[in-house]
C-alpha atoms as a PDB file:
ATOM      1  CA  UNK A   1     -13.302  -5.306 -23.225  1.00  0.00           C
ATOM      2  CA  UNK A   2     -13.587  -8.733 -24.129  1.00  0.00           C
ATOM      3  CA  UNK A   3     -15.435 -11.640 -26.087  1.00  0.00           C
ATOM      4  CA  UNK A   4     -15.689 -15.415 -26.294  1.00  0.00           C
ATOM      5  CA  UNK A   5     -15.479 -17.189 -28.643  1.00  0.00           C
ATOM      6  CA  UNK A   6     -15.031 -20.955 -30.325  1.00  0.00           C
ATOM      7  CA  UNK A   7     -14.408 -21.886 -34.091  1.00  0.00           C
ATOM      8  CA  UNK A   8     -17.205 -24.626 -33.373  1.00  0.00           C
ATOM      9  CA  UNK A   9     -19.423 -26.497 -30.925  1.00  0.00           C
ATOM     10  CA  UNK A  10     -15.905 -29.153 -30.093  1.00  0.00           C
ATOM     11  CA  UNK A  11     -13.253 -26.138 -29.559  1.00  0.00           C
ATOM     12  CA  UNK A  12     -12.160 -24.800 -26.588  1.00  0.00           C
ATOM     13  CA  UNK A  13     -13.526 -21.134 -25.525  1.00  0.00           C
ATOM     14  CA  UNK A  14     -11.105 -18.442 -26.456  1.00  0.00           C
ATOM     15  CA  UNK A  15     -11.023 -15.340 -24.459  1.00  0.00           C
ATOM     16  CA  UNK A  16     -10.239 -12.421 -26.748  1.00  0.00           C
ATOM     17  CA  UNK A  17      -9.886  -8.857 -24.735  1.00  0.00           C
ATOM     18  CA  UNK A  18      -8.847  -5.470 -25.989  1.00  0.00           C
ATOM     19  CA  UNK A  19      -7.989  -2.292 -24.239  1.00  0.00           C
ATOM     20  CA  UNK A  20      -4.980   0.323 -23.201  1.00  0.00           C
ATOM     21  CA  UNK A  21      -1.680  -1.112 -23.734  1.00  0.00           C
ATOM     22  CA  UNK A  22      -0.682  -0.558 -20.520  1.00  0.00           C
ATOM     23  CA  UNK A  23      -3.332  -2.306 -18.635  1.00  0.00           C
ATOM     24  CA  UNK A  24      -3.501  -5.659 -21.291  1.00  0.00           C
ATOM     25  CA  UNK A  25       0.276  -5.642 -20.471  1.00  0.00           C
ATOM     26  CA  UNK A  26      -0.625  -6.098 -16.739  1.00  0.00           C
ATOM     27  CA  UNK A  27      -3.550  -8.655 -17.307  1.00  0.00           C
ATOM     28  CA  UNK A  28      -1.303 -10.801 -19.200  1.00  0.00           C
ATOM     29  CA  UNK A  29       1.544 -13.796 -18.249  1.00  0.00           C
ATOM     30  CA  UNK A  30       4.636 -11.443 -17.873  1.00  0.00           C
ATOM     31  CA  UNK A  31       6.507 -14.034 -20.072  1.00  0.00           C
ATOM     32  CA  UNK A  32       4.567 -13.141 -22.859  1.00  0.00           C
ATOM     33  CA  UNK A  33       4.812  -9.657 -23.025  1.00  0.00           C
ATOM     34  CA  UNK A  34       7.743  -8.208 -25.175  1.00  0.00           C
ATOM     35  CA  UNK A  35      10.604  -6.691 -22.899  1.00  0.00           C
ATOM     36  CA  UNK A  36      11.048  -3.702 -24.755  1.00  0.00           C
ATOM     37  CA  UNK A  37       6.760  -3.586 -24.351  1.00  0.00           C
ATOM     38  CA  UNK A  38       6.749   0.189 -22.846  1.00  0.00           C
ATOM     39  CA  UNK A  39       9.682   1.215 -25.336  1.00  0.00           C
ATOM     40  CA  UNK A  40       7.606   0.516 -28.439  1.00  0.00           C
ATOM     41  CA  UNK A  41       4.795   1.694 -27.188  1.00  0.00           C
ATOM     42  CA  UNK A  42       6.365   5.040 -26.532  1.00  0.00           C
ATOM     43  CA  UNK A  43       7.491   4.705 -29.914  1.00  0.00           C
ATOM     44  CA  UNK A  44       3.674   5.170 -31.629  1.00  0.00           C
ATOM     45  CA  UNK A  45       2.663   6.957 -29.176  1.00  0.00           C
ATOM     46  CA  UNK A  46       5.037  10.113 -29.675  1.00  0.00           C
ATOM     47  CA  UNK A  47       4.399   9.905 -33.303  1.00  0.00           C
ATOM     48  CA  UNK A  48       0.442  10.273 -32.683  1.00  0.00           C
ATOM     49  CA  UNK A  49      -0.466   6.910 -33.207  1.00  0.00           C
ATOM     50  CA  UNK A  50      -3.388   5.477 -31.298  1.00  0.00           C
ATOM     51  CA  UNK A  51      -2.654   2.142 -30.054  1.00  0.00           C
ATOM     52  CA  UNK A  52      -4.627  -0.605 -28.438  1.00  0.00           C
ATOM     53  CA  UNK A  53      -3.212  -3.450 -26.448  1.00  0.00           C
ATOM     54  CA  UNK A  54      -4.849  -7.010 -27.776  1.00  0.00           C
ATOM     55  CA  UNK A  55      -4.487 -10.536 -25.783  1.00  0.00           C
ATOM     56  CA  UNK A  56      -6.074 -13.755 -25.428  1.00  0.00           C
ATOM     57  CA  UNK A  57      -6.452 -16.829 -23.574  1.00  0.00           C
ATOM     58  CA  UNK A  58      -7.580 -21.092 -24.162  1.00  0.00           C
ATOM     59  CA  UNK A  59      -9.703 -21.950 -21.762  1.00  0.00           C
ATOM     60  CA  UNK A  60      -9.887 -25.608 -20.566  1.00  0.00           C
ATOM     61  CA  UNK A  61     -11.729 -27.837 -22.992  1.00  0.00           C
ATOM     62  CA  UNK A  62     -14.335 -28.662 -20.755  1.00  0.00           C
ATOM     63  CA  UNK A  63     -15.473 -25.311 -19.785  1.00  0.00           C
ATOM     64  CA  UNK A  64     -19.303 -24.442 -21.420  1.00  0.00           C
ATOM     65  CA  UNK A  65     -20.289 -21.305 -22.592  1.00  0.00           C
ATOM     66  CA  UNK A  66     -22.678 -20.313 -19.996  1.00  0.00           C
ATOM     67  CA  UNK A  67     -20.020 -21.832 -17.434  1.00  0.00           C
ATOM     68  CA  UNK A  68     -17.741 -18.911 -19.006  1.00  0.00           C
ATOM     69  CA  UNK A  69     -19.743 -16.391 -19.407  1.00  0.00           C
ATOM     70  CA  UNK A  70     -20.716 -16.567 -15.996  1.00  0.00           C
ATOM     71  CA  UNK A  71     -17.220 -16.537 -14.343  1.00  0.00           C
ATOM     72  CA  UNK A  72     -15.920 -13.405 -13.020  1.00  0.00           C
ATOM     73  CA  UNK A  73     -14.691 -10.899 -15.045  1.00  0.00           C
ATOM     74  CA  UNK A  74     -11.227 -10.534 -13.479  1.00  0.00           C
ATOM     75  CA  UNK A  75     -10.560 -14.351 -13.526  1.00  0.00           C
ATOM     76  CA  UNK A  76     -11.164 -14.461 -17.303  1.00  0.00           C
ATOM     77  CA  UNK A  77      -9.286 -11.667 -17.921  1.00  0.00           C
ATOM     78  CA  UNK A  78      -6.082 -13.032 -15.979  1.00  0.00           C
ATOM     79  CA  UNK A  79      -3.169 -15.127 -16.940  1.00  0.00           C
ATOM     80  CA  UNK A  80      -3.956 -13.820 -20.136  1.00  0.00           C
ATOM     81  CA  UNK A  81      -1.308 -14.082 -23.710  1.00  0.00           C
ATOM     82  CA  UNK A  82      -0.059 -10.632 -25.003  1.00  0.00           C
ATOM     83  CA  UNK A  83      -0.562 -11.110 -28.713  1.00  0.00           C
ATOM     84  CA  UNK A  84       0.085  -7.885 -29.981  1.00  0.00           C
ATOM     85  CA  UNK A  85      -0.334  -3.840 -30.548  1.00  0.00           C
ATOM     86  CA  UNK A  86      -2.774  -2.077 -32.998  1.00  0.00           C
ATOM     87  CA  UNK A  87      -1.284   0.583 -34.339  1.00  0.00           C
ATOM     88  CA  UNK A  88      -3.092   3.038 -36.234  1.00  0.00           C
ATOM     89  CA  UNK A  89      -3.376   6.339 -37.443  1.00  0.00           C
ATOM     90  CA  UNK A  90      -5.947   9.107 -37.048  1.00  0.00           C
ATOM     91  CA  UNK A  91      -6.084  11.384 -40.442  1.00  0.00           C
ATOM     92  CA  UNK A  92      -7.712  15.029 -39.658  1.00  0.00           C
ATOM     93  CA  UNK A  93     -10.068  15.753 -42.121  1.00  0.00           C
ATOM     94  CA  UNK A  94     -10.050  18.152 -44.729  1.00  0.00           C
ATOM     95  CA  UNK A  95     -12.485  20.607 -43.331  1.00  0.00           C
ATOM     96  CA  UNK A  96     -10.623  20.241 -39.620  1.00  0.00           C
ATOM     97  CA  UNK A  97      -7.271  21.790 -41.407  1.00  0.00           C
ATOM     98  CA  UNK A  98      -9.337  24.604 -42.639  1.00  0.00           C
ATOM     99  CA  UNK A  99     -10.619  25.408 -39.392  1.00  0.00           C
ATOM    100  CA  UNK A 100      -7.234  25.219 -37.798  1.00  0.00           C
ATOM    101  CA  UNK A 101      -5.617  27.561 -40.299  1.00  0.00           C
ATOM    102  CA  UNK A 102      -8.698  29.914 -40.083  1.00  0.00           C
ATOM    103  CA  UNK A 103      -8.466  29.773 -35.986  1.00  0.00           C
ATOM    104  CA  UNK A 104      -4.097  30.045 -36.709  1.00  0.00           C
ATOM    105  CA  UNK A 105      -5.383  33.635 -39.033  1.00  0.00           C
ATOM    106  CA  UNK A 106      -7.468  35.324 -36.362  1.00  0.00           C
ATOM    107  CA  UNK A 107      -4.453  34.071 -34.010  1.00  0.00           C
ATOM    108  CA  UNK A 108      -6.720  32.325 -31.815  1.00  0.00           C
ATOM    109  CA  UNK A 109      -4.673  29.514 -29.345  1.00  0.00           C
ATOM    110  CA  UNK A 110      -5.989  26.065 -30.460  1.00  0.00           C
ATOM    111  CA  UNK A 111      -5.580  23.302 -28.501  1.00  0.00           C
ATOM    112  CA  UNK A 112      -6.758  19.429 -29.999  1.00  0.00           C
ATOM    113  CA  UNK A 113      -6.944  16.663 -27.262  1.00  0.00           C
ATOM    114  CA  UNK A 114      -7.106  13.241 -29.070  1.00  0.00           C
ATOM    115  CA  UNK A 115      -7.505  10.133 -26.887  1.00  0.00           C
ATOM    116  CA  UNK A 116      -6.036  10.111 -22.782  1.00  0.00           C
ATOM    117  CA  UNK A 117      -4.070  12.996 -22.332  1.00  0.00           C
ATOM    118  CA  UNK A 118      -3.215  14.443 -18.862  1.00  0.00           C
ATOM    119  CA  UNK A 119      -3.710  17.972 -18.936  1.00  0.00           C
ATOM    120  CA  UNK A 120      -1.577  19.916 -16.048  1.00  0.00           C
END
């Protein structure tokens, strides 16, 4: 997904999109993107982390908003800077642990599915 957006009416139009790591990685300018990218990404996502992928892009100074807004999606979201990962962590509330260890008692198999995960 992605906005646009200026700090005022002189600025340039920023680009700001958000999404899997993997495919931000593959939007972006490959010289921007970290080389051990997939490595630390591996890295939070083994320990349960959910993680999105964040880049942006300047677009020339003369471009207008409705100029922008109207331009193709996959030409905006090309070429684009890998700024970063969001990392964070999903905390199971307190009534979903009592339900687990009630389900774990009557030694039913339980199964959680958080986020993409390829079953098979």
């Amino acid at each position: 997904m992605s906005v646009l957006a200026r700090t005022d009416a002189t600025s340039p139009i920023t680009v700001y999109t958000k999404g899997a790591p993997e495919k931000i990685a593959s939007l972006c300018d490959p010289e921007t993107v970290p080389h051990n990218f997939k490595g630390i990404l591996e890295s939070h996502t083994r320990k349960g982390f959910r993680v999105i992928g964040l880049a942006t892009k300047v677009l020339a100074t003369d471009v207008t908003f409705t100029e922008a807004d109207q331009t193709n999606r996959t030409k905006l979201e090309s070429g684009l800077s890998f700024v970063g990962l969001l990392v964070m962590q999903n905390q199971l509330k307190p009534e979903t642990v009592k339900v687990f260890h009630q389900l774990h008692y009557a030694e039913k198999r339980t199964i959680m599915l958080t986020g993409k995960v390829r079953i098979g």
